[in-house]
C-alpha atoms as a PDB file:
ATOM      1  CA  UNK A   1      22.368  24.070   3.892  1.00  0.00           C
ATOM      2  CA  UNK A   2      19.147  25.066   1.742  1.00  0.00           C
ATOM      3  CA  UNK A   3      19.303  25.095  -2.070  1.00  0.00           C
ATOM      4  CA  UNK A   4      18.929  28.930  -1.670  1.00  0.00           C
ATOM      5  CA  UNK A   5      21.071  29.882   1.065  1.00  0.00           C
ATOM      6  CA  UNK A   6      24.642  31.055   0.118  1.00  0.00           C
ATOM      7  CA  UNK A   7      27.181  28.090  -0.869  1.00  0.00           C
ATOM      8  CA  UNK A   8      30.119  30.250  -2.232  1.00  0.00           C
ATOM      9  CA  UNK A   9      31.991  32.527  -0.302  1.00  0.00           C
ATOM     10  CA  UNK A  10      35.244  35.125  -1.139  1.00  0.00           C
ATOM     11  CA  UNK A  11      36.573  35.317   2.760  1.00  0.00           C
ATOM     12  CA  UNK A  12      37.148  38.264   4.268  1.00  0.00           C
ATOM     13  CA  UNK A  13      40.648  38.021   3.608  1.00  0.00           C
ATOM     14  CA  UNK A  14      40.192  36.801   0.394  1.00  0.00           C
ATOM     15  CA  UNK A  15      41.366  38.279  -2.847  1.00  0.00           C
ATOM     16  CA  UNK A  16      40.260  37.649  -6.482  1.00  0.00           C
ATOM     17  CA  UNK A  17      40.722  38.928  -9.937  1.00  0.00           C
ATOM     18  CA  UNK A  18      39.221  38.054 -13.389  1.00  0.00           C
ATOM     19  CA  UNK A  19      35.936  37.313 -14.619  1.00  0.00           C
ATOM     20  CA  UNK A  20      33.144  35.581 -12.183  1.00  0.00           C
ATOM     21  CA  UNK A  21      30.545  33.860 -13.907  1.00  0.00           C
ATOM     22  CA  UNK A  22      28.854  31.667 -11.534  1.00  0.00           C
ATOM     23  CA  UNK A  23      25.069  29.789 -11.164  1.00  0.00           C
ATOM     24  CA  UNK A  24      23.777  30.008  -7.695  1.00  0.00           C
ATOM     25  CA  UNK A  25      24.785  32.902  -4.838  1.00  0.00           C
ATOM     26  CA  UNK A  26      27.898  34.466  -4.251  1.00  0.00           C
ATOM     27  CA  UNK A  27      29.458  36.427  -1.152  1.00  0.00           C
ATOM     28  CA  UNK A  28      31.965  38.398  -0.925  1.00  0.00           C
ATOM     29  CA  UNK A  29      33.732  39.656   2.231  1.00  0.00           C
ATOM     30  CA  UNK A  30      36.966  40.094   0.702  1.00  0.00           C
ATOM     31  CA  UNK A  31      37.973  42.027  -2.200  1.00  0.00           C
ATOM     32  CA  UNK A  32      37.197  41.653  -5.728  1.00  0.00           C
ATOM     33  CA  UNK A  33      38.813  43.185  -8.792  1.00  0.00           C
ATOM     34  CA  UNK A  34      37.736  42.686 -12.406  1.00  0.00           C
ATOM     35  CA  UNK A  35      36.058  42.722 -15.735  1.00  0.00           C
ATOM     36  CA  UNK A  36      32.602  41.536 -14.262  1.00  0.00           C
ATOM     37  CA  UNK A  37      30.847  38.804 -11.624  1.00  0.00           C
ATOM     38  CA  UNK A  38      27.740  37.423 -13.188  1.00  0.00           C
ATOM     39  CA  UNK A  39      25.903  35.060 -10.412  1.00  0.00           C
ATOM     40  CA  UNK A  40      21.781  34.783  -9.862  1.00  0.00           C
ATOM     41  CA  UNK A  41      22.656  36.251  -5.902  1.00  0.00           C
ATOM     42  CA  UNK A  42      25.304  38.287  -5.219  1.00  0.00           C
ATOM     43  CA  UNK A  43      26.009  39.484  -1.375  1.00  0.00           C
ATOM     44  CA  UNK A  44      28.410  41.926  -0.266  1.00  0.00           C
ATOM     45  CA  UNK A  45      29.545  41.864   2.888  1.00  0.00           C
ATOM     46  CA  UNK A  46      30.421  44.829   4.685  1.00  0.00           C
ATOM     47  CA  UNK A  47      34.071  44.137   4.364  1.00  0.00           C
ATOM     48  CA  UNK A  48      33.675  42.968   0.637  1.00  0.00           C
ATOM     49  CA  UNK A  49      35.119  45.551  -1.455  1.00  0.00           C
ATOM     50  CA  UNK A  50      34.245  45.315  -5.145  1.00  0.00           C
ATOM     51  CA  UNK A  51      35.935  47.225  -8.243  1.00  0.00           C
ATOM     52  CA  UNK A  52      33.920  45.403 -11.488  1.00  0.00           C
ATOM     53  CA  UNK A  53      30.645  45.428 -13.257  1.00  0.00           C
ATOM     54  CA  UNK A  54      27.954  42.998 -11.770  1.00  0.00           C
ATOM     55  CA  UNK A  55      25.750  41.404 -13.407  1.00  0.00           C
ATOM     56  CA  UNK A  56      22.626  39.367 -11.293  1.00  0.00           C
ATOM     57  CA  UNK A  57      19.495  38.711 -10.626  1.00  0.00           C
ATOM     58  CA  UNK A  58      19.415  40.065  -6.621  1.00  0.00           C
ATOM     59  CA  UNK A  59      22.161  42.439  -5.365  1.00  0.00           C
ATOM     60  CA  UNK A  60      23.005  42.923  -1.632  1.00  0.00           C
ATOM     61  CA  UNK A  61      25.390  45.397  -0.291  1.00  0.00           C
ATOM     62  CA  UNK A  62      26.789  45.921   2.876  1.00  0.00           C
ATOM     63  CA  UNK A  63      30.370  46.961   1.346  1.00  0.00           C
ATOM     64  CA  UNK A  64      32.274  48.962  -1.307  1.00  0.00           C
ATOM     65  CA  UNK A  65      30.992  48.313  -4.987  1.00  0.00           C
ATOM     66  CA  UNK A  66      33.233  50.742  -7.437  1.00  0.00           C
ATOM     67  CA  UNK A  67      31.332  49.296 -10.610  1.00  0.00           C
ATOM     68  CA  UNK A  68      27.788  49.577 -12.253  1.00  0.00           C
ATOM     69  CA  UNK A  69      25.029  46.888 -11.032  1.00  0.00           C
ATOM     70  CA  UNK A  70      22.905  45.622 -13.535  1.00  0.00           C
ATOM     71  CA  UNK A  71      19.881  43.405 -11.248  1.00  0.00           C
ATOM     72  CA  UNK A  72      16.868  41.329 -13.186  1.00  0.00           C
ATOM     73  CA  UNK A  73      14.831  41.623  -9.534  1.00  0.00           C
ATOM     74  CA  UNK A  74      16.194  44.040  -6.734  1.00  0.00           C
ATOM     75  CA  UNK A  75      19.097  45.567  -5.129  1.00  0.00           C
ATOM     76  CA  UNK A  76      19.246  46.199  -2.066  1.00  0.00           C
ATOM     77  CA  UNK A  77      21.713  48.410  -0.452  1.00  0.00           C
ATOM     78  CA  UNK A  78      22.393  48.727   3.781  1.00  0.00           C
ATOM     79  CA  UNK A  79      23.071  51.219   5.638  1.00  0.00           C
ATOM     80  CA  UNK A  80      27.101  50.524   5.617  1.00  0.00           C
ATOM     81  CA  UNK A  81      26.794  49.998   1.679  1.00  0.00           C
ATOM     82  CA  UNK A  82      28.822  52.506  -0.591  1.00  0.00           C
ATOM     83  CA  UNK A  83      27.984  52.098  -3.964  1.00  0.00           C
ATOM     84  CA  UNK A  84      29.950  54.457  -7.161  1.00  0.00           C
ATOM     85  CA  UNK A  85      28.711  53.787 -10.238  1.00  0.00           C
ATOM     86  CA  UNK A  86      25.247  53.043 -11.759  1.00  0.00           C
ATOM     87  CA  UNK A  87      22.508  51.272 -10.688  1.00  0.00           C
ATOM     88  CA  UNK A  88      19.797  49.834 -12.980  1.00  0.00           C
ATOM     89  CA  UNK A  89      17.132  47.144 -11.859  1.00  0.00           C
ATOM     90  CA  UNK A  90      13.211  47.330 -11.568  1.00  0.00           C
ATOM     91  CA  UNK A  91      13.389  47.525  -7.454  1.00  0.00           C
ATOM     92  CA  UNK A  92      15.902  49.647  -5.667  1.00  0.00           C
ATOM     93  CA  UNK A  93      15.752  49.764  -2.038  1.00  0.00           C
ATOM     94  CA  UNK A  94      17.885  52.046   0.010  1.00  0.00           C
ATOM     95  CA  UNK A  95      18.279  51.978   3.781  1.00  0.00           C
ATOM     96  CA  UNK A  96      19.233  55.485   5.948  1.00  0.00           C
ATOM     97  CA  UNK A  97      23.129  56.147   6.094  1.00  0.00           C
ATOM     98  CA  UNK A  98      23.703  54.965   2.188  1.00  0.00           C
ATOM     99  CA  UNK A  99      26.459  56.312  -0.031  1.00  0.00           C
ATOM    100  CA  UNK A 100      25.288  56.065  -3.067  1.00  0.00           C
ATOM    101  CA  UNK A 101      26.493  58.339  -6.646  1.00  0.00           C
ATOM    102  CA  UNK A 102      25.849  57.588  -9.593  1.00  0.00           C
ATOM    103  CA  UNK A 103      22.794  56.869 -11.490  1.00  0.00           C
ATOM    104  CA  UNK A 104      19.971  54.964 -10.876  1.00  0.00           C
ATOM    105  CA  UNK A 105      17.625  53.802 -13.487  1.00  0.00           C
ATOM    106  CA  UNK A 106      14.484  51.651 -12.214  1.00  0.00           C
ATOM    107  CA  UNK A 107      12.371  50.294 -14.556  1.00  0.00           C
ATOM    108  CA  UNK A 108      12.070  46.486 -16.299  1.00  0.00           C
ATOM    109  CA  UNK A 109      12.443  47.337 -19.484  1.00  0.00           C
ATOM    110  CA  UNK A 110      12.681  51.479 -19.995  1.00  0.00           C
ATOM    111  CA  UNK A 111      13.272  51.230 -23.503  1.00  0.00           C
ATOM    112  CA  UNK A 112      10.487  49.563 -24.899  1.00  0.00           C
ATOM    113  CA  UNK A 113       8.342  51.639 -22.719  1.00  0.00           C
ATOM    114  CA  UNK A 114       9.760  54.576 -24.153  1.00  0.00           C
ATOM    115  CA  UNK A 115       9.122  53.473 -27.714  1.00  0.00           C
ATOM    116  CA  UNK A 116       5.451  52.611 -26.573  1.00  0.00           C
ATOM    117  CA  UNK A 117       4.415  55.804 -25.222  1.00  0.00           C
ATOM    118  CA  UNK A 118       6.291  57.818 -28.132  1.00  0.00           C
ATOM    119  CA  UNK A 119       3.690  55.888 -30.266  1.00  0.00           C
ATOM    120  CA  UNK A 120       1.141  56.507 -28.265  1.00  0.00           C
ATOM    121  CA  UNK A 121       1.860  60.520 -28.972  1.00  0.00           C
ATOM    122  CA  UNK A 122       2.309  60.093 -32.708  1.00  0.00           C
ATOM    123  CA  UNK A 123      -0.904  58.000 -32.935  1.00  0.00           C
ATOM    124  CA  UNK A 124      -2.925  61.287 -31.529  1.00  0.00           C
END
């Protein structure tokens, strides 16, 4: 198995509650109820059903995610992916048959780009 590929797995039917704080990639074809997962890769499957906060650097869904997802790089959500809650990461891709509600915010960092074009105006 690569260094990248996926080394940890929640089975299908799998069931886990707490806090998730892991280094590497995650899947999750089972269920998972919490305060938060925190990995670098999360993938949910498209039985995984998630109810937390996630925290990661790339997001995959093919499931349920009842939570807000928080991504450093990209989320990407599949056609079978349901998604309620909010979504904030600088790349947001969403494939044809999505359920998605909530709200997405895409940007890197929106708040000190904010602050620079309000000084910007002032400086006029």
């Amino acid at each position: 198995m690569a260094k990248d590929e996926l080394a940890n797995i929640i089975g299908e039917n799998s069931f886990f509650e707490g806090k998730f704080k892991l280094k590497g990639s995650l899947r999750i074809d089972g269920k998972f109820e919490g305060e938060y997962i925190e990995v670098d890769k999360l993938t949910i499957g498209r039985t995984g059903k998630i109810n937390t906060n996630i925290n990661a650097n790339n997001v995959i869904v093919e499931g349920i995610v009842v939570g807000n997802i928080k991504a450093k790089t990209r989320v990407l959500l599949l056609p079978t992916a349901r998604v309620l809650g909010d979504i904030k990461t600088p790349e947001l891709i969403i494939q044809n048959g999505v359920i998605l509600e909530g709200r997405c915010t895409i940007s890197t960092n929106i708040t000190k780009q904010a602050k620079s074009f309000i000084q910007e105006l002032y400086d006029k």
